[in-house]
C-alpha atoms as a PDB file:
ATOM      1  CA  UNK A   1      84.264 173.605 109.796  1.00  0.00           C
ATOM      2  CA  UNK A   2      81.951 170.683 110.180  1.00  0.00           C
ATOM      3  CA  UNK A   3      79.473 169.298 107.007  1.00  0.00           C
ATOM      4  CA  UNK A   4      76.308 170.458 106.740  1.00  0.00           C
ATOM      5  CA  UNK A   5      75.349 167.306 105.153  1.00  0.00           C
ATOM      6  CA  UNK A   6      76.066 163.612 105.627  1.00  0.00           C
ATOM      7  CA  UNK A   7      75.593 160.434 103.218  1.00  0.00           C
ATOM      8  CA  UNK A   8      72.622 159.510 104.874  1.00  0.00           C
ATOM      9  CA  UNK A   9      70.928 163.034 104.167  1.00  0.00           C
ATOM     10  CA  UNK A  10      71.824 162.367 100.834  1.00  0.00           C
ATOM     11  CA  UNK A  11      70.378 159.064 100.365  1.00  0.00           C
ATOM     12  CA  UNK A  12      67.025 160.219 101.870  1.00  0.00           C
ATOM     13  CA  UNK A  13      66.931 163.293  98.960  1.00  0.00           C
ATOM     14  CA  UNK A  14      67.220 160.428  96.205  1.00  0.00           C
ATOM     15  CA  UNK A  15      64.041 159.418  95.304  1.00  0.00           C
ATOM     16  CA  UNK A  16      63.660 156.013  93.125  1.00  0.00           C
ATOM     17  CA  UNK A  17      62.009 156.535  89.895  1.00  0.00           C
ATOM     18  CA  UNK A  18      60.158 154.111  87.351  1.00  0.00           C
ATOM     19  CA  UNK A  19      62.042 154.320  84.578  1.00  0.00           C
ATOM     20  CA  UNK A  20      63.567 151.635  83.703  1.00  0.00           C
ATOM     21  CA  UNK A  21      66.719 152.001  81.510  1.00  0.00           C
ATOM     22  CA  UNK A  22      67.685 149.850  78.773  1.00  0.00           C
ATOM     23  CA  UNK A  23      70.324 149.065  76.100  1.00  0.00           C
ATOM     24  CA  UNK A  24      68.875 148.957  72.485  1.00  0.00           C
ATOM     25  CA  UNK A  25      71.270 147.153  69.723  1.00  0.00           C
ATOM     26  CA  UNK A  26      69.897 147.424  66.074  1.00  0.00           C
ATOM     27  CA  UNK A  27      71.707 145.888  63.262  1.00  0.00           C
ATOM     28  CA  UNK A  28      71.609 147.822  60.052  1.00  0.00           C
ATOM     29  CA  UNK A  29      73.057 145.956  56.588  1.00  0.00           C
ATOM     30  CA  UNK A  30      75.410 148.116  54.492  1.00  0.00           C
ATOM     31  CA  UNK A  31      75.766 148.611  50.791  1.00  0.00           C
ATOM     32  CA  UNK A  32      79.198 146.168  50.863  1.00  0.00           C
ATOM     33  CA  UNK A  33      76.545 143.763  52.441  1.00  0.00           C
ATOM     34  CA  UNK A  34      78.233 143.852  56.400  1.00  0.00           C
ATOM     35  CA  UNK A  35      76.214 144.807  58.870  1.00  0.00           C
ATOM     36  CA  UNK A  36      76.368 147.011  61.820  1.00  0.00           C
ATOM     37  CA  UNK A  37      75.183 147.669  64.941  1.00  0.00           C
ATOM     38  CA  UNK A  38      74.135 150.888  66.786  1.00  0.00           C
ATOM     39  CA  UNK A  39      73.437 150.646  70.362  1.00  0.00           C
ATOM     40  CA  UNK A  40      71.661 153.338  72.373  1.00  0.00           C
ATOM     41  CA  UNK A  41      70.099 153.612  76.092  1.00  0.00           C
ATOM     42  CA  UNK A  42      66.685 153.939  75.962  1.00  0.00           C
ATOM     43  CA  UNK A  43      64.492 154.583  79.251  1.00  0.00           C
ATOM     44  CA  UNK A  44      61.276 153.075  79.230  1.00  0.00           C
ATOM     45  CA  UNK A  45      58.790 153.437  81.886  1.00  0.00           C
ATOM     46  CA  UNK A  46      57.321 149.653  81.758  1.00  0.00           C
ATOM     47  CA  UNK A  47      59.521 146.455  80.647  1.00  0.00           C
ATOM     48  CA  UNK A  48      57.175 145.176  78.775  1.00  0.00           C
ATOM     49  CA  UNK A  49      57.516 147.840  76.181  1.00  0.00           C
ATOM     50  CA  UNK A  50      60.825 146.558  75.540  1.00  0.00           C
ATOM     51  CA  UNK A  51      58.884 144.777  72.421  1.00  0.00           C
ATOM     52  CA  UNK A  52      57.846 147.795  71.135  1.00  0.00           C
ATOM     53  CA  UNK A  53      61.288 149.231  70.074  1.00  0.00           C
ATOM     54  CA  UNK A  54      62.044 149.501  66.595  1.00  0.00           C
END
């Protein structure tokens, strides 16, 4: 049985999208006094509101 569906069908299917994904690392001090970090992925649909994050 042959495929019904090669690569290059796939890659047409994929479309390209504007989000933009990015990895967000915020430090947060402890009651000892250490800090740590927390890091999530955040998608953002324009870089520039990378400064925006909080």
């Amino acid at each position: 049985m042959a495929k019904q569906q090669t690569f290059a069908d796939k890659a047409k299917k994929k479309e390209k999208s504007a989000v933009v994904t990015v990895k967000f690392v915020k430090t947060v001090k402890t009651e000892s006094g250490s800090y740590k970090f927390q890091e999530k992925l955040v998608k953002l649909e324009d870089i520039n509101k990378v400064t925006t994050l909080k």
